[in-house]
C-alpha atoms as a PDB file:
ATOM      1  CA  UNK A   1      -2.383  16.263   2.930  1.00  0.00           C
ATOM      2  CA  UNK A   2      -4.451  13.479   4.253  1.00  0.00           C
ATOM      3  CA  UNK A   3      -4.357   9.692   4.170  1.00  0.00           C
ATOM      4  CA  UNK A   4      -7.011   7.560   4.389  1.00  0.00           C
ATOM      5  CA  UNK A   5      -6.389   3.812   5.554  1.00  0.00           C
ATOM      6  CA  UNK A   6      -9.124   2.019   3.012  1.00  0.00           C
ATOM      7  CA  UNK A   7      -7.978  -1.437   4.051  1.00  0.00           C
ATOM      8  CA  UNK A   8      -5.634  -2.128   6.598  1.00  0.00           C
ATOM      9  CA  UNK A   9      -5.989  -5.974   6.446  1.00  0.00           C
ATOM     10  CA  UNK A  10      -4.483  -9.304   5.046  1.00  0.00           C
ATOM     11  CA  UNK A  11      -5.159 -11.779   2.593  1.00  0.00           C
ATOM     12  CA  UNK A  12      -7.475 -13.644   5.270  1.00  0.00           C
ATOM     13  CA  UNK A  13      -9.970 -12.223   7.078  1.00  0.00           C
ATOM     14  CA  UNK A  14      -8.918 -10.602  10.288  1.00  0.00           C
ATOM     15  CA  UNK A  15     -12.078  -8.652  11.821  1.00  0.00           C
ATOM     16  CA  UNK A  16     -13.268  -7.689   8.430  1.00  0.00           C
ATOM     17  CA  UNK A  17     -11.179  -5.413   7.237  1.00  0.00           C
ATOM     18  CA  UNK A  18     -10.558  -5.041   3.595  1.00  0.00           C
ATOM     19  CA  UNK A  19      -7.028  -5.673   1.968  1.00  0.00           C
ATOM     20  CA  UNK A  20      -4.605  -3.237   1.497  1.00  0.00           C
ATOM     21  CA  UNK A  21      -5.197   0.870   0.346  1.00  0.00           C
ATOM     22  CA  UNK A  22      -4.906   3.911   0.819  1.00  0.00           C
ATOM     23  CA  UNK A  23      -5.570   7.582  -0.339  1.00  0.00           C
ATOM     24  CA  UNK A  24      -3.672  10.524  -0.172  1.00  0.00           C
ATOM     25  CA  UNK A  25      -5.889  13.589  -0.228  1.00  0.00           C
ATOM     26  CA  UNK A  26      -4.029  16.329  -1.262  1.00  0.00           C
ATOM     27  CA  UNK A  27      -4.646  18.907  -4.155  1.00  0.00           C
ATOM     28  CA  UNK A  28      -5.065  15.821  -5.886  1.00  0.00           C
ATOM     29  CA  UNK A  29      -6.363  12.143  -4.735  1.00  0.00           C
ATOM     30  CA  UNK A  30      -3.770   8.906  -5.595  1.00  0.00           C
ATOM     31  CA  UNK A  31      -4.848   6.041  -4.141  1.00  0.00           C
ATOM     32  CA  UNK A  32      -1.800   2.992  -3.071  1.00  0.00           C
ATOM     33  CA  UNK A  33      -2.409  -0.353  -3.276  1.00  0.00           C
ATOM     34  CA  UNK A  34      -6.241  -1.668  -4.122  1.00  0.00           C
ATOM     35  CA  UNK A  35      -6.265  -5.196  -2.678  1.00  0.00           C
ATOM     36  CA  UNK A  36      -9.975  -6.985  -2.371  1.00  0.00           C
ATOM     37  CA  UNK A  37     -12.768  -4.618  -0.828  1.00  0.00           C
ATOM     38  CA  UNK A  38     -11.246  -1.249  -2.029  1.00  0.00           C
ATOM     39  CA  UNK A  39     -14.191  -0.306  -3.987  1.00  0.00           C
ATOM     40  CA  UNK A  40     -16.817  -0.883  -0.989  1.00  0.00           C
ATOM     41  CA  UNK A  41     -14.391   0.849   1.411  1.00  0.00           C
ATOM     42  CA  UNK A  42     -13.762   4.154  -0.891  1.00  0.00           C
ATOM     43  CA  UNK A  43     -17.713   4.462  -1.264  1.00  0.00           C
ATOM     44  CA  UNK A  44     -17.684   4.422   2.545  1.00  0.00           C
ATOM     45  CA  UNK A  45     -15.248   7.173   2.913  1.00  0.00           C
ATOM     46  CA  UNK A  46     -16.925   9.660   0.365  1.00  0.00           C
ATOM     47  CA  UNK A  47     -15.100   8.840  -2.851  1.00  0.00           C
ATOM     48  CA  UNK A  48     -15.922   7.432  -6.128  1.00  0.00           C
ATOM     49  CA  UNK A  49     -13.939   5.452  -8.297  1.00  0.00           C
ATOM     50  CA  UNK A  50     -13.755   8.659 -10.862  1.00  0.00           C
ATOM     51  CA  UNK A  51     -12.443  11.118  -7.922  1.00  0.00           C
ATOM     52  CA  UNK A  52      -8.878   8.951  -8.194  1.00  0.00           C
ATOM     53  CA  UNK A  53      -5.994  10.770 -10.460  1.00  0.00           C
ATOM     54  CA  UNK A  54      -3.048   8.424 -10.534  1.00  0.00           C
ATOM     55  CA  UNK A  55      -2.974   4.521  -8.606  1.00  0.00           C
ATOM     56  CA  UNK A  56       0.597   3.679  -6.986  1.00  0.00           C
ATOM     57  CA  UNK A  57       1.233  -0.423  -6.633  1.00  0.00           C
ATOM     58  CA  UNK A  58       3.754  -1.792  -4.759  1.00  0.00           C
ATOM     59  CA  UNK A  59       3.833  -5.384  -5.973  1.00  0.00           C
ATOM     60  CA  UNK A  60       1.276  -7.743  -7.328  1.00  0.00           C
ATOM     61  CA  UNK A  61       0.189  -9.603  -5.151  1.00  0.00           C
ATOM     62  CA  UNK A  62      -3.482 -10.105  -4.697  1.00  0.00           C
ATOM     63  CA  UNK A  63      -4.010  -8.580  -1.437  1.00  0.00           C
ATOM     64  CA  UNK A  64      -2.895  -5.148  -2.940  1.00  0.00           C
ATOM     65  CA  UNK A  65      -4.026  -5.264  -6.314  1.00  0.00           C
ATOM     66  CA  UNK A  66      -6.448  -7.271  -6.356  1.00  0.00           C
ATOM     67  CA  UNK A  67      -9.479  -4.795  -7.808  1.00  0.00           C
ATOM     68  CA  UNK A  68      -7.283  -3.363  -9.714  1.00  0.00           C
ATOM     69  CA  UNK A  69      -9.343  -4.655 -12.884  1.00  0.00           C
ATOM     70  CA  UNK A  70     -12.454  -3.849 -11.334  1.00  0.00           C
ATOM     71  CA  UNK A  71     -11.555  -0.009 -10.579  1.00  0.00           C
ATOM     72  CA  UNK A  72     -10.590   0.329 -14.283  1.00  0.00           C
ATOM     73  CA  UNK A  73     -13.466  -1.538 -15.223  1.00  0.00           C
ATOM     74  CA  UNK A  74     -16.210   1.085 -13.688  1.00  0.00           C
ATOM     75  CA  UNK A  75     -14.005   3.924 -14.372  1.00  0.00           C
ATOM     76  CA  UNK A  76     -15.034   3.092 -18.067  1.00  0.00           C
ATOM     77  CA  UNK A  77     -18.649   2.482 -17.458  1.00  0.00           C
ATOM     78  CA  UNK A  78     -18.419   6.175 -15.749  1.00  0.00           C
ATOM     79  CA  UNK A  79     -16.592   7.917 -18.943  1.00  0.00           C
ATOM     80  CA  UNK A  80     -14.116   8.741 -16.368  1.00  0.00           C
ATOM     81  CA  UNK A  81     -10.620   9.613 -17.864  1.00  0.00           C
ATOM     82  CA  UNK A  82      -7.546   7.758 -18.504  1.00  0.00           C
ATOM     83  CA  UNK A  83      -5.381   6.623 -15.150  1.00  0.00           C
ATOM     84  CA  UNK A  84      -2.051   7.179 -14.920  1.00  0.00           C
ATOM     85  CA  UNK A  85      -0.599   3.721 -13.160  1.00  0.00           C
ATOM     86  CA  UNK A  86       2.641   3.278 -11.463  1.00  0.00           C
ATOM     87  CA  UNK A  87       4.094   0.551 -10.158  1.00  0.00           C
ATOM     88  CA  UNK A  88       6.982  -1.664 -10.454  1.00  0.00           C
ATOM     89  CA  UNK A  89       8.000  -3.878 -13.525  1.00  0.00           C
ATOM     90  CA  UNK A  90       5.282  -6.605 -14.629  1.00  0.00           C
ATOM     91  CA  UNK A  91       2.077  -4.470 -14.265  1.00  0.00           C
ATOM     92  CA  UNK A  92       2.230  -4.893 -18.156  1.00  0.00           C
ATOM     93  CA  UNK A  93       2.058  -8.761 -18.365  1.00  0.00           C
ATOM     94  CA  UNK A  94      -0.077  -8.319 -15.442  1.00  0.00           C
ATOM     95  CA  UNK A  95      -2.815  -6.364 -17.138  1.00  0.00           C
ATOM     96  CA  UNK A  96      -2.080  -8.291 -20.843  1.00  0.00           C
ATOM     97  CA  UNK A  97      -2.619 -11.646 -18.759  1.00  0.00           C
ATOM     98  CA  UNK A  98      -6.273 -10.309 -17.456  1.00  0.00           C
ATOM     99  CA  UNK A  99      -7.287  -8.694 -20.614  1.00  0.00           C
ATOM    100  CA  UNK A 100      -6.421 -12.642 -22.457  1.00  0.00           C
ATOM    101  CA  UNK A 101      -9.072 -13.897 -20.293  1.00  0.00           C
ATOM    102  CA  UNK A 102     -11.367 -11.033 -20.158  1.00  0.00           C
ATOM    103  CA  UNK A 103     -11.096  -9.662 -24.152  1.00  0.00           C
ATOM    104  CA  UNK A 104     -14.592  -7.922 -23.793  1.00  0.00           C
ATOM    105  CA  UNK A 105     -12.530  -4.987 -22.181  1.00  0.00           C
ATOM    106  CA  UNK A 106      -9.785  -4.290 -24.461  1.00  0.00           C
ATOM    107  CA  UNK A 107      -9.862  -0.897 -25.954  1.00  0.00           C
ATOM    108  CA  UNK A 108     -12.375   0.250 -23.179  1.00  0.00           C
ATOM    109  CA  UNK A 109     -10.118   0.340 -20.245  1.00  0.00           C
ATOM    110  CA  UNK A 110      -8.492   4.077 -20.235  1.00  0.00           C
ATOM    111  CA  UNK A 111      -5.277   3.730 -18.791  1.00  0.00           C
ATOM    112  CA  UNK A 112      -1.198   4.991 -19.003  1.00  0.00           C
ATOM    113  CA  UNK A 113       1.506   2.908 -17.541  1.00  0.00           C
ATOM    114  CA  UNK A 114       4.029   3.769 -16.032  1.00  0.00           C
ATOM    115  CA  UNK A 115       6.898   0.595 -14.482  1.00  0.00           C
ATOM    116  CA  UNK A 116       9.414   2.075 -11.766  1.00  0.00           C
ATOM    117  CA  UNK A 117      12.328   1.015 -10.665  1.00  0.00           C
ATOM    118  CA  UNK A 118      14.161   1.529  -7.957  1.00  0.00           C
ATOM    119  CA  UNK A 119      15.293   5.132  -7.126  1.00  0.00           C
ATOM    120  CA  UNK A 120      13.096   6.258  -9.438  1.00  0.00           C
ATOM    121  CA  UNK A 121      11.743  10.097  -8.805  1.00  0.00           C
ATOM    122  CA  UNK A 122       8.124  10.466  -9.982  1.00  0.00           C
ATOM    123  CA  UNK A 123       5.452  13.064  -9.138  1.00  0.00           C
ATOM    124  CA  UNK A 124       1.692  10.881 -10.013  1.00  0.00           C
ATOM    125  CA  UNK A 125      -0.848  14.181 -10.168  1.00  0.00           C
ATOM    126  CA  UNK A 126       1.983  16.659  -9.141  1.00  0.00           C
ATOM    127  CA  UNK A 127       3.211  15.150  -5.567  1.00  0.00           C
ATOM    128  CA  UNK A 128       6.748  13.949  -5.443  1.00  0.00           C
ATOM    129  CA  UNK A 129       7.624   9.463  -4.849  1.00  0.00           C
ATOM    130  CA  UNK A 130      10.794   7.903  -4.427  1.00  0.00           C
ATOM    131  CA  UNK A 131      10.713   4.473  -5.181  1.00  0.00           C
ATOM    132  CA  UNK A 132      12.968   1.857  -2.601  1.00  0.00           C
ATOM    133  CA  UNK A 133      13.216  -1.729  -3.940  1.00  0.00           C
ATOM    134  CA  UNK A 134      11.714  -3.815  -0.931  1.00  0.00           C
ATOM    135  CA  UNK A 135      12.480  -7.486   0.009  1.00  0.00           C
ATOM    136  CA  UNK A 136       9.773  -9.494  -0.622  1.00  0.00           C
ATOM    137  CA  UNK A 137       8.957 -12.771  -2.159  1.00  0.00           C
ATOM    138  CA  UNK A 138       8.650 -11.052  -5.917  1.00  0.00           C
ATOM    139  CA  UNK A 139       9.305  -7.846  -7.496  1.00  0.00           C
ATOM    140  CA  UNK A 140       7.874  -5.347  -4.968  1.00  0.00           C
ATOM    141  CA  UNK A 141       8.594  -1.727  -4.104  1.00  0.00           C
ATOM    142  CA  UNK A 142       7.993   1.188  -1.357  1.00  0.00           C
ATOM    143  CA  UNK A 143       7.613   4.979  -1.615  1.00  0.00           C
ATOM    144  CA  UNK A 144       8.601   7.682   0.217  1.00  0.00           C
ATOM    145  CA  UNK A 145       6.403  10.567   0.177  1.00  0.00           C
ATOM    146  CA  UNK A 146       6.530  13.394   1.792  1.00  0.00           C
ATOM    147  CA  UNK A 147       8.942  12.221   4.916  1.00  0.00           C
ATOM    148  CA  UNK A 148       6.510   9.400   5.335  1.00  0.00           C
ATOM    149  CA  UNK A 149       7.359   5.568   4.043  1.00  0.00           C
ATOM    150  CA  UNK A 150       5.094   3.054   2.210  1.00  0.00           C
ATOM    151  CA  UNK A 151       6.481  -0.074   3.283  1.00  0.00           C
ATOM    152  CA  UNK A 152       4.313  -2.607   0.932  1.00  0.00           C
ATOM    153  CA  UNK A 153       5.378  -6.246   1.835  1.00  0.00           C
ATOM    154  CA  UNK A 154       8.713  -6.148   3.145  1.00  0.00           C
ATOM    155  CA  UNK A 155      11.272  -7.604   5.870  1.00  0.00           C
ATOM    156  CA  UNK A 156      12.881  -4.621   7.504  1.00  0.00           C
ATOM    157  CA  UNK A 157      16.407  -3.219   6.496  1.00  0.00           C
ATOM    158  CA  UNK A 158      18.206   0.033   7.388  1.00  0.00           C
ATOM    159  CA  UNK A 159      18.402   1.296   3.580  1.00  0.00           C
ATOM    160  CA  UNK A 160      14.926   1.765   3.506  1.00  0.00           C
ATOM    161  CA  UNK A 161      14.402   3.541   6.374  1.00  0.00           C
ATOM    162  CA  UNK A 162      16.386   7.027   4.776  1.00  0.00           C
ATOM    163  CA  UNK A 163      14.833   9.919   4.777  1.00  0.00           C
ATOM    164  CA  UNK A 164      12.079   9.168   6.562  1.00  0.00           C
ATOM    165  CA  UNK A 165      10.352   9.462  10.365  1.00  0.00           C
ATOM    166  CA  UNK A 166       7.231   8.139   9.905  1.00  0.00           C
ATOM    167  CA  UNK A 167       6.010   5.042   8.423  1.00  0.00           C
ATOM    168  CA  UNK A 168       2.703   3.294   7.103  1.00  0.00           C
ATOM    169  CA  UNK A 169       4.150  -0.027   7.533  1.00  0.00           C
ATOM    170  CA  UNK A 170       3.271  -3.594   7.395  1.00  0.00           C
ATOM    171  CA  UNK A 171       3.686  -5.919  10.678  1.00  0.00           C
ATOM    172  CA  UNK A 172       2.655  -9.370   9.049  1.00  0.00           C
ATOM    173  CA  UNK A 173       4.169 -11.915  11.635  1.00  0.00           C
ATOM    174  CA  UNK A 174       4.244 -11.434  15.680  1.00  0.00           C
ATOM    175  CA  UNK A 175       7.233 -11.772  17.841  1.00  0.00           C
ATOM    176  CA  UNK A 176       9.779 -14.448  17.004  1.00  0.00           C
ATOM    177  CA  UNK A 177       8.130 -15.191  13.328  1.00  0.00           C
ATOM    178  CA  UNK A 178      10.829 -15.654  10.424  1.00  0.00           C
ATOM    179  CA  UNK A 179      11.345 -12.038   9.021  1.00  0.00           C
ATOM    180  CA  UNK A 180      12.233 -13.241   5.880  1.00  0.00           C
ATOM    181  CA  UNK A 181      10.022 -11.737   3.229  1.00  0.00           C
ATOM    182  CA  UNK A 182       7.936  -9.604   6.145  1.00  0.00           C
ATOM    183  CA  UNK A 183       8.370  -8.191   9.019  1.00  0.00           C
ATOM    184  CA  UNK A 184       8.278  -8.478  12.681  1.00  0.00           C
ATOM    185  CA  UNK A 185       8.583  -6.656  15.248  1.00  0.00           C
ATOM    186  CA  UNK A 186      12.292  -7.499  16.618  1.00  0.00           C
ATOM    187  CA  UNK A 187      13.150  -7.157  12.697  1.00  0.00           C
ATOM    188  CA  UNK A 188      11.619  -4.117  12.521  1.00  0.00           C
ATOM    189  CA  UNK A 189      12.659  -2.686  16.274  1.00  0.00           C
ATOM    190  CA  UNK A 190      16.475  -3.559  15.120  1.00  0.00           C
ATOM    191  CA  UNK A 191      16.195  -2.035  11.535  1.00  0.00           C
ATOM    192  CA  UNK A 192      14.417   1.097  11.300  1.00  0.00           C
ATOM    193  CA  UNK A 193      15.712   3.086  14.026  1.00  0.00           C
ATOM    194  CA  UNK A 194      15.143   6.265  11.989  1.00  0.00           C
ATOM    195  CA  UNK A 195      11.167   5.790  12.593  1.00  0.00           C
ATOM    196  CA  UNK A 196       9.352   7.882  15.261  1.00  0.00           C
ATOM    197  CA  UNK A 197       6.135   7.173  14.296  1.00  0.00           C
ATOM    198  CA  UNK A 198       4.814   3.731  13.303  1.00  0.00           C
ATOM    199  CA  UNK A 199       1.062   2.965  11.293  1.00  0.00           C
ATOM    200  CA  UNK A 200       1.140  -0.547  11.824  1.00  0.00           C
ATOM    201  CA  UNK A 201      -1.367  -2.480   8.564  1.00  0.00           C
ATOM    202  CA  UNK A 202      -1.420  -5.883   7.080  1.00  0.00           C
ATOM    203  CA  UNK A 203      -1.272  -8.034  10.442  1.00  0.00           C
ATOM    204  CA  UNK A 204      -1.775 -11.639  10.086  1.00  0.00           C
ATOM    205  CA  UNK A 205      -4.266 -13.241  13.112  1.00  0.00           C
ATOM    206  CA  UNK A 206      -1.289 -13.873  15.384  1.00  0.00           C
ATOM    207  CA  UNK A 207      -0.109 -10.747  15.230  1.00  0.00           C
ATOM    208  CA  UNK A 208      -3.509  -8.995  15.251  1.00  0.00           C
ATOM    209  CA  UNK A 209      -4.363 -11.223  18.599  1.00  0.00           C
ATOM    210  CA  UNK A 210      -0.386  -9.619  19.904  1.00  0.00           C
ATOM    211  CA  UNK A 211      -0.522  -6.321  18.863  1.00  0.00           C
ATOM    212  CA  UNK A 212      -0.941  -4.441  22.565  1.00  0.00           C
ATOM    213  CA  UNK A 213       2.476  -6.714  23.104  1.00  0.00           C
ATOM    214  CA  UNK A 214       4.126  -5.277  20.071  1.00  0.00           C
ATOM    215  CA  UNK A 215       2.990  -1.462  21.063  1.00  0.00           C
ATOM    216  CA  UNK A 216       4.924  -1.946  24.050  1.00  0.00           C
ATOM    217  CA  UNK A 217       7.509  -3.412  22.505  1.00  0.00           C
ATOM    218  CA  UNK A 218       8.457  -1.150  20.131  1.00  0.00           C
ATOM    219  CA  UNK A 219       7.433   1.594  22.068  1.00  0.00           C
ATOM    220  CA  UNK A 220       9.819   0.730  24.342  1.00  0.00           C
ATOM    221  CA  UNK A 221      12.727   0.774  21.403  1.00  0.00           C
ATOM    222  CA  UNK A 222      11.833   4.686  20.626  1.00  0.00           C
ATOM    223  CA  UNK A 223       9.074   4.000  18.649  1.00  0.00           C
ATOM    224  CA  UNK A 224       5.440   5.796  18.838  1.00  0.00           C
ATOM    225  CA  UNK A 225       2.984   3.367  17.463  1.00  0.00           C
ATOM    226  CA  UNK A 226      -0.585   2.601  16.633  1.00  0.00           C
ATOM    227  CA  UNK A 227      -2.805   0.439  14.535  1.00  0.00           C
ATOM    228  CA  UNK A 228      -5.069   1.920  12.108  1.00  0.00           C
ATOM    229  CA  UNK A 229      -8.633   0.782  11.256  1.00  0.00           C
ATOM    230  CA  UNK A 230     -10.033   0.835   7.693  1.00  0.00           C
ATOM    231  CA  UNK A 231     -11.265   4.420   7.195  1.00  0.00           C
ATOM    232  CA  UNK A 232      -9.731   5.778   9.773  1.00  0.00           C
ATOM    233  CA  UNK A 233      -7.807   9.297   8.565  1.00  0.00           C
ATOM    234  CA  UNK A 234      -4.375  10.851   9.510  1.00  0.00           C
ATOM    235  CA  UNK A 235      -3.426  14.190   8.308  1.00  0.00           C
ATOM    236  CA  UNK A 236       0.224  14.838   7.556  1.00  0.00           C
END
């Protein structure tokens, strides 16, 4: 199993990168998240919208759902076949609320849905999730998967840290920021002491500018870490 880092960036623009996703390769491909620039980005890595079996969302916000319309929308001008969709409660009113103002594509879009809650066990195109209720300023979720977490938008706590060694986590605000409803790195140093391996995504500018400072940092605390650039691949 492989992941692919799509877009590793924010809801500004830091360096270009695209907003958040990523695939898992595997037997079969799921992609996470599909903030805005997903589509360029998965053309760049060698995929097509049509090549994705099931999407995973952690919360809507538009930073990691943001083409989620737009995927659906070309997977029906491609005949490709219906997506299975997971994600937490609201992706319904979500999708309702776009097709009110866009009523040209109801009854094309091919699409199942399926709303998770917390704890929930679910295996999108055969590969085992466990669903952990994130804090966040809305509804929002992460998934463990295979050993490895996906944070979403979160301040760090120990609960969600179970299980798991390695995570693809977010690292929104630098050193001494409010770790309210993300996190930083003395939130995250502190709470996830279970983590061996850090991906660090979804860094706002001041962090971005301090991330060699938060390497050391946390490397310091126990914890191996890097910073992954949009396409860039890690094999599990």
């Amino acid at each position: 199993m492989k992941i692919v880092f799509l877009g590793t960036g924010v809801a500004v623009n830091v360096e270009n990168r695209a907003q958040q996703s990523i695939l898992i390769d595997g037997e079969k491909i799921i992609m996470v998240d599909c903030g805005y620039g997903t589509m360029l980005r998965l053309g760049q890595a060698g995929y097509g919208v049509e090549d994705i079996d099931s999407m995973v969302i952690t919360h809507f916000h538009l930073d990691h759902c943001g083409e989620l319309m737009g995927l659906l929308k070309a997977r029906w001008l491609l005949n490709a076949g219906k997506l299975d969709i997971y994600a937490p409660h609201g992706c319904k009113s979500f999708i309702e609320s776009f097709l009110q103002s866009s009523p040209y594509l109801r009854g094309k879009l091919k699409y199942r849905l399926h709303e998770v809650s917390e704890g929930d066990v679910f295996t999108p195109s055969g590969l085992k999730f466990q669903a952990r209720k994130t804090v966040h300023s809305m509804e929002s979720l992460g998934y463990i998967v295979e050993d490895v977490l996906i944070s979403g938008d979160t301040s760090a706590f120990p609960e969600l840290y179970e299980d798991a060694e390695i995570a693809v986590h977010e690292m929104s605000l630098s050193f001494g920021g409010k770790a309210d409803f993300h996190t930083s790195p003395e939130n995250f140093a502190k709470n996830a002491q279970n983590i061996r391996k850090a991906h660090l995504v979804h860094l706002y500018p001041p962090a971005f500018s301090n991330r060699g400072e938060i390497k050391k940092y946390l490397e310091k605390k126990g914890i191996k870490v890097d910073f992954p650039e949009d396409l860039q691949i890690l094999e599990i």
